[in-house]
PDB file of N, CA and C in Angstrom:
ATOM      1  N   UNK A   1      41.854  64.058 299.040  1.00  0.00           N
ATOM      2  CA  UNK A   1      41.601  62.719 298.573  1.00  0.00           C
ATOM      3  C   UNK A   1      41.318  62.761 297.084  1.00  0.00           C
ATOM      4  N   UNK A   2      42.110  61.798 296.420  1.00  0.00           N
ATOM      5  CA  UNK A   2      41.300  61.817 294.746  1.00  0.00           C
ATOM      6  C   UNK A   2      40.278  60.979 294.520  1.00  0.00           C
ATOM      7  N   UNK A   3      39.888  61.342 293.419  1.00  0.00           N
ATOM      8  CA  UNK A   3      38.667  60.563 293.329  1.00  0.00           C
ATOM      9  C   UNK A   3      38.809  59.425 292.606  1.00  0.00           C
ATOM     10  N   UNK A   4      40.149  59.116 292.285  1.00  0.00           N
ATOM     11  CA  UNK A   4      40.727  57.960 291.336  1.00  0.00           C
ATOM     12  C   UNK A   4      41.133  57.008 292.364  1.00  0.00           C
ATOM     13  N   UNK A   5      41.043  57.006 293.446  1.00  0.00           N
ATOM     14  CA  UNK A   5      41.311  55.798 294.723  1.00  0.00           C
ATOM     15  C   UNK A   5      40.343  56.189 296.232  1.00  0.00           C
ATOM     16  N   UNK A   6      39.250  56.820 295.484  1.00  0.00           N
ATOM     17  CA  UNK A   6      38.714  57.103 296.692  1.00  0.00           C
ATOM     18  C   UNK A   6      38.144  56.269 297.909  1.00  0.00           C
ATOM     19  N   UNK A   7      38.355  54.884 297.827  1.00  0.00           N
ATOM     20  CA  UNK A   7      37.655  53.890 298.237  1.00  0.00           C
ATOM     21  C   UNK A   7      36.363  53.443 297.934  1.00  0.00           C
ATOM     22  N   UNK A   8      35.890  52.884 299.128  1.00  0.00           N
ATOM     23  CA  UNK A   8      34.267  52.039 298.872  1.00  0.00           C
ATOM     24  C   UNK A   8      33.420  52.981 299.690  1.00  0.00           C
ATOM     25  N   UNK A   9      34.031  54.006 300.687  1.00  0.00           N
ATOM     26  CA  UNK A   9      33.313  54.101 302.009  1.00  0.00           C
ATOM     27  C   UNK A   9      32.923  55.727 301.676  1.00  0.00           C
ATOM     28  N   UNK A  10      31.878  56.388 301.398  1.00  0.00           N
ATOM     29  CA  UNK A  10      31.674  57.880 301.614  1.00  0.00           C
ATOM     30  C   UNK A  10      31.223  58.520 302.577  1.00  0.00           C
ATOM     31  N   UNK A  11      31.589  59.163 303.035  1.00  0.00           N
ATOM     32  CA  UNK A  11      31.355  59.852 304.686  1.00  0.00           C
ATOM     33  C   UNK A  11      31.060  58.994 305.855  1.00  0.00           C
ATOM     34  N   UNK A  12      30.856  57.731 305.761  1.00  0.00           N
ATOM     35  CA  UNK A  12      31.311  56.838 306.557  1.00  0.00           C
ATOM     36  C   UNK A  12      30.148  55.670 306.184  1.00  0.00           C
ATOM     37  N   UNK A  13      30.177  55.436 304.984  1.00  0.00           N
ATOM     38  CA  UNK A  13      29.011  54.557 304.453  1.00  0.00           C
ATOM     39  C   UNK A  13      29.751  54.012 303.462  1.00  0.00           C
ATOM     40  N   UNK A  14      29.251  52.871 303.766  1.00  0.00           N
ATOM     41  CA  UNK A  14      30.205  51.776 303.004  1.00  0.00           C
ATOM     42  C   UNK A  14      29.607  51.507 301.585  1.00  0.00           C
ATOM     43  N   UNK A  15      29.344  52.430 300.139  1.00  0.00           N
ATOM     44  CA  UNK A  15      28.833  52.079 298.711  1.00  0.00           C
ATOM     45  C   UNK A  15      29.256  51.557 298.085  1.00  0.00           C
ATOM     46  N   UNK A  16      30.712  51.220 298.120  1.00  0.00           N
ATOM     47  CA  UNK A  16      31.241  51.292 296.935  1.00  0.00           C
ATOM     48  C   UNK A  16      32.259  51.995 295.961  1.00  0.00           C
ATOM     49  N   UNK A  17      33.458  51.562 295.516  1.00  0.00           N
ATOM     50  CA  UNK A  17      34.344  52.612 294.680  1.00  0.00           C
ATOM     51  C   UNK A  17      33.691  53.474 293.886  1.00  0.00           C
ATOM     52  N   UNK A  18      33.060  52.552 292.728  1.00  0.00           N
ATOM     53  CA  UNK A  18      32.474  53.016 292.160  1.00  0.00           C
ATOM     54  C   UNK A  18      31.558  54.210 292.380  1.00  0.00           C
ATOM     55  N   UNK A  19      30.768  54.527 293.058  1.00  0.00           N
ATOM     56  CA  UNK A  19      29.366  55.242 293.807  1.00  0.00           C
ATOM     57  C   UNK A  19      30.303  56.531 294.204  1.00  0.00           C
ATOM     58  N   UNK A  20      31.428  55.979 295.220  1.00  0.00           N
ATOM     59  CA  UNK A  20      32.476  57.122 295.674  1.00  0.00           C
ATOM     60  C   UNK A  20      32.770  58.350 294.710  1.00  0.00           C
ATOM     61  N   UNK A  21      33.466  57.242 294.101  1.00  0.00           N
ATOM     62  CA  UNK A  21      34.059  57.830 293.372  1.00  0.00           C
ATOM     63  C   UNK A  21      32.748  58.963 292.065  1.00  0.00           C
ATOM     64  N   UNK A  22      32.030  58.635 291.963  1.00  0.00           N
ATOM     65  CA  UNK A  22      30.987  59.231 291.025  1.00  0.00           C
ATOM     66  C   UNK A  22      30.397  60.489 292.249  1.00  0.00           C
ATOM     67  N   UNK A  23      30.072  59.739 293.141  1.00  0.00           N
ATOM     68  CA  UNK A  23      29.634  61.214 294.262  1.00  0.00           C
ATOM     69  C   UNK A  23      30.706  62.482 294.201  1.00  0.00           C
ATOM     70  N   UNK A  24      32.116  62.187 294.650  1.00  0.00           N
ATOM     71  CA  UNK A  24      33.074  63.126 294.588  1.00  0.00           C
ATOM     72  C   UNK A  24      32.986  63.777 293.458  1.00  0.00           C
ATOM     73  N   UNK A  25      32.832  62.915 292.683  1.00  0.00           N
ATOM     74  CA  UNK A  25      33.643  63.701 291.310  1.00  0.00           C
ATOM     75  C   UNK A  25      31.991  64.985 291.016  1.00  0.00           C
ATOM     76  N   UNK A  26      31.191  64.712 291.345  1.00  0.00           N
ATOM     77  CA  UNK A  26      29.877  65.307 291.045  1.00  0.00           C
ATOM     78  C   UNK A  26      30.085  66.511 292.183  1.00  0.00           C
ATOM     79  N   UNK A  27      30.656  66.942 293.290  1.00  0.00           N
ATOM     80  CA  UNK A  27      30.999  68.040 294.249  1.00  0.00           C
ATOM     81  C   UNK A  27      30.744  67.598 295.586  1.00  0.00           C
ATOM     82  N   UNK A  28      30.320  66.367 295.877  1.00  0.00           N
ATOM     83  CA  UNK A  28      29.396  65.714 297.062  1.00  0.00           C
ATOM     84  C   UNK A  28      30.716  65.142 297.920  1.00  0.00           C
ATOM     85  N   UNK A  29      30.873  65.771 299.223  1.00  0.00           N
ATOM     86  CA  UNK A  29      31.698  65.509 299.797  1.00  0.00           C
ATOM     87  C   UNK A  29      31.651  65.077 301.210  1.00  0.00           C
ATOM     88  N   UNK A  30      30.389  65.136 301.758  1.00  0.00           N
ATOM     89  CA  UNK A  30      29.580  64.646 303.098  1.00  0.00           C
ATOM     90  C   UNK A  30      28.261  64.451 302.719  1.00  0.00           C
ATOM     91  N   UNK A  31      27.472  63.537 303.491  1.00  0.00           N
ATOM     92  CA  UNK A  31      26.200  62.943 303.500  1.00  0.00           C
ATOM     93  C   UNK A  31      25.037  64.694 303.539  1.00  0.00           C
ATOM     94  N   UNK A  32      25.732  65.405 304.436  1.00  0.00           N
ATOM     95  CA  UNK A  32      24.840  67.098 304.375  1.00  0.00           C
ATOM     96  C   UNK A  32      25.018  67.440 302.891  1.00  0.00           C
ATOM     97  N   UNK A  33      25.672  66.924 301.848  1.00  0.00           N
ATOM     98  CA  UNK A  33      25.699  67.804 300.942  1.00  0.00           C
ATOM     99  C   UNK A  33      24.955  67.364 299.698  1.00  0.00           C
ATOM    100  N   UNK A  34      24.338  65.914 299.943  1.00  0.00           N
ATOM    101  CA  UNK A  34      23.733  65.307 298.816  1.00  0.00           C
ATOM    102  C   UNK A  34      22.278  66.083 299.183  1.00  0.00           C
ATOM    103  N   UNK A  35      21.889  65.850 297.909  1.00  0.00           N
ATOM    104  CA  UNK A  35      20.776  66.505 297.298  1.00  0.00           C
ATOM    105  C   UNK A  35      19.172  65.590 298.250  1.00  0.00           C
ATOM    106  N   UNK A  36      18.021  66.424 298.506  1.00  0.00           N
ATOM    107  CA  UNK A  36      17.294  65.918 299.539  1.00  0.00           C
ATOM    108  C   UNK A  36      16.462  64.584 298.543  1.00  0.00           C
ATOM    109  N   UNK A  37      16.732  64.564 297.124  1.00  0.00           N
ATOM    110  CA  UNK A  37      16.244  63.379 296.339  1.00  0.00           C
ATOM    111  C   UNK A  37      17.029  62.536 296.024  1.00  0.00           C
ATOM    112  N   UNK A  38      17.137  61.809 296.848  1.00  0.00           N
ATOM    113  CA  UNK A  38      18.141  61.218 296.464  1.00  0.00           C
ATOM    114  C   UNK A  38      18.725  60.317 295.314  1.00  0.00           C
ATOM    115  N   UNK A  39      17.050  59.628 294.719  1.00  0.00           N
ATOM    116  CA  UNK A  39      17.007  59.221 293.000  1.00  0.00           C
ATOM    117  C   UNK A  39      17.684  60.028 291.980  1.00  0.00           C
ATOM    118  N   UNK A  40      17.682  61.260 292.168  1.00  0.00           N
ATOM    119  CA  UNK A  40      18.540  62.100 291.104  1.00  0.00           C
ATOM    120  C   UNK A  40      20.349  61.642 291.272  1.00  0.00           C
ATOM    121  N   UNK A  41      20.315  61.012 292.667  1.00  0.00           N
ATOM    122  CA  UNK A  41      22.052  60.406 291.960  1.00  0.00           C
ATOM    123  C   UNK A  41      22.056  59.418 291.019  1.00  0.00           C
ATOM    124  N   UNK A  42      21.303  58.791 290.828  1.00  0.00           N
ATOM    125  CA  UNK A  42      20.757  57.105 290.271  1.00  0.00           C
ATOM    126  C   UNK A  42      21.439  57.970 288.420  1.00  0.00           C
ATOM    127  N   UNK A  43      21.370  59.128 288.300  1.00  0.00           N
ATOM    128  CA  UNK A  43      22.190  59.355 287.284  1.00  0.00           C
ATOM    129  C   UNK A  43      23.369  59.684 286.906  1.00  0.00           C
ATOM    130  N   UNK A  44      23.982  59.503 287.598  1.00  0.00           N
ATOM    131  CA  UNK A  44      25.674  59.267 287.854  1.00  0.00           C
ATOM    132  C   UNK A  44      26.258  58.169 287.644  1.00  0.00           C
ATOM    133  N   UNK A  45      27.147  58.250 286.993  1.00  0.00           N
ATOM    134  CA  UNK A  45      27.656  56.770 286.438  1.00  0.00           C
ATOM    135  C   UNK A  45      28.510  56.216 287.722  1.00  0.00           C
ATOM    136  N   UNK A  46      27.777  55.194 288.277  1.00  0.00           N
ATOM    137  CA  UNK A  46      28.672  54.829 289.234  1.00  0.00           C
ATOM    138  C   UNK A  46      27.430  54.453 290.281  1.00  0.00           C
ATOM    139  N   UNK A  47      26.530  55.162 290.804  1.00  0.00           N
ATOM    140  CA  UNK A  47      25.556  55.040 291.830  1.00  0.00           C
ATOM    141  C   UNK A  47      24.407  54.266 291.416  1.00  0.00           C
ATOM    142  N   UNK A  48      24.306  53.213 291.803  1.00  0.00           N
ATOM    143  CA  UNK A  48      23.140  52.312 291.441  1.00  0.00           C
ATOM    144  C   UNK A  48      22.131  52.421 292.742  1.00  0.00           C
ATOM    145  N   UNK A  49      20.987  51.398 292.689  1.00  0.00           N
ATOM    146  CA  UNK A  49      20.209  51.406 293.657  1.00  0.00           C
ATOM    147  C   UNK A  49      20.637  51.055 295.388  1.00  0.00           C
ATOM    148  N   UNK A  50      21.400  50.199 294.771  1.00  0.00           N
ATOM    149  CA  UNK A  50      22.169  49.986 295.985  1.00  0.00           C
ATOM    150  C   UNK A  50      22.323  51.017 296.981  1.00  0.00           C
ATOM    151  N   UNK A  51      23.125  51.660 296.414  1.00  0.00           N
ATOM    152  CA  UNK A  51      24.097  52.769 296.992  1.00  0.00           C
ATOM    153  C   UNK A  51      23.304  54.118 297.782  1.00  0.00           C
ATOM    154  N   UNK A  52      22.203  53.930 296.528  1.00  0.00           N
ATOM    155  CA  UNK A  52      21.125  55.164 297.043  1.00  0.00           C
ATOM    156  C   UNK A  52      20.491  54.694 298.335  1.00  0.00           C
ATOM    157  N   UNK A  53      19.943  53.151 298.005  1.00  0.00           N
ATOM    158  CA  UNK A  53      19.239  52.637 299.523  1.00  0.00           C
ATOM    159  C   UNK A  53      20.248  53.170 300.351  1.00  0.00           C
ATOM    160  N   UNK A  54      21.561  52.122 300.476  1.00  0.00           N
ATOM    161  CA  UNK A  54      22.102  52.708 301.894  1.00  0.00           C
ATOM    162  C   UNK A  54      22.429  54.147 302.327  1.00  0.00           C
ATOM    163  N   UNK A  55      22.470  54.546 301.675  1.00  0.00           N
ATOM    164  CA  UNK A  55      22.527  56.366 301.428  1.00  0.00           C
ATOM    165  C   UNK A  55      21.244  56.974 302.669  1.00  0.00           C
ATOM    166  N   UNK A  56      20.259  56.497 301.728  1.00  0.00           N
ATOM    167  CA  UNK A  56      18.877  56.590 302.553  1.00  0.00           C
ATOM    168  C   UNK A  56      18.743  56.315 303.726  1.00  0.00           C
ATOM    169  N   UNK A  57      19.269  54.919 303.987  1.00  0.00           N
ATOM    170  CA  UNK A  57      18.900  54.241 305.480  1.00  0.00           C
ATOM    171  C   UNK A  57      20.081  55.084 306.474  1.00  0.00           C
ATOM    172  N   UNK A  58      21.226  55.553 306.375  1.00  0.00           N
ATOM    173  CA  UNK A  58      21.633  56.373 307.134  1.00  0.00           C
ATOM    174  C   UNK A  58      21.069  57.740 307.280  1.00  0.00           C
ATOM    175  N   UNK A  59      20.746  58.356 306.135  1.00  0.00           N
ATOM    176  CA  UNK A  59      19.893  59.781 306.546  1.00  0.00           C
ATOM    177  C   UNK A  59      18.994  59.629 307.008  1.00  0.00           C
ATOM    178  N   UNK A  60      18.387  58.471 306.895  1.00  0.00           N
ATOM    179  CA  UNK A  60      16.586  58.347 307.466  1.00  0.00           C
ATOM    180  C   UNK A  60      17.002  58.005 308.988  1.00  0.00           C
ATOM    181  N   UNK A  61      18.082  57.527 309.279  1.00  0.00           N
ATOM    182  CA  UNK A  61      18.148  57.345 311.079  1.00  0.00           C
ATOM    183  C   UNK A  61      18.906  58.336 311.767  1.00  0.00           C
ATOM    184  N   UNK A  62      19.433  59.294 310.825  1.00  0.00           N
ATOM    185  CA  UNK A  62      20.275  60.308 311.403  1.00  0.00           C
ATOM    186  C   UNK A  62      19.521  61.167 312.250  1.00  0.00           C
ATOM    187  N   UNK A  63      19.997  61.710 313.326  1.00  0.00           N
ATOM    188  CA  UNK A  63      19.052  62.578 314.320  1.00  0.00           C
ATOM    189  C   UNK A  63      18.810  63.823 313.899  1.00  0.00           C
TER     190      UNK A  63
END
């Protein structure tokens, strides 16, 4: 997948092109691989608060 049409949806979470596309391009390629803070994406051009909440609310219900 490139990261120049990656969609809205990352590992099955709906952020945003933008957000996508900034996660990929940073090495992040499943929800296991983001970092356990998740505020440290908030510096990626592309990931706003948004993105981090829903980010959150799926890891926080994941089993």
């Amino acid at each position: 997948m490139s990261t120049e049409d990656a969609g809205p949806v990352f590992d099955g979470v709906k952020i945003g092109r933008p957000a996508t596309r900034a996660l990929l391009a940073a090495g992040y390629r499943a929800l296991s691989d983001l970092p356990d803070d998740l505020d440290t994406l908030l510096t990626l051009h592309g990931v706003g608060p948004k993105a981090v909440r829903l980010l959150r609310e799926v890891l926080s219900s994941a089993p």
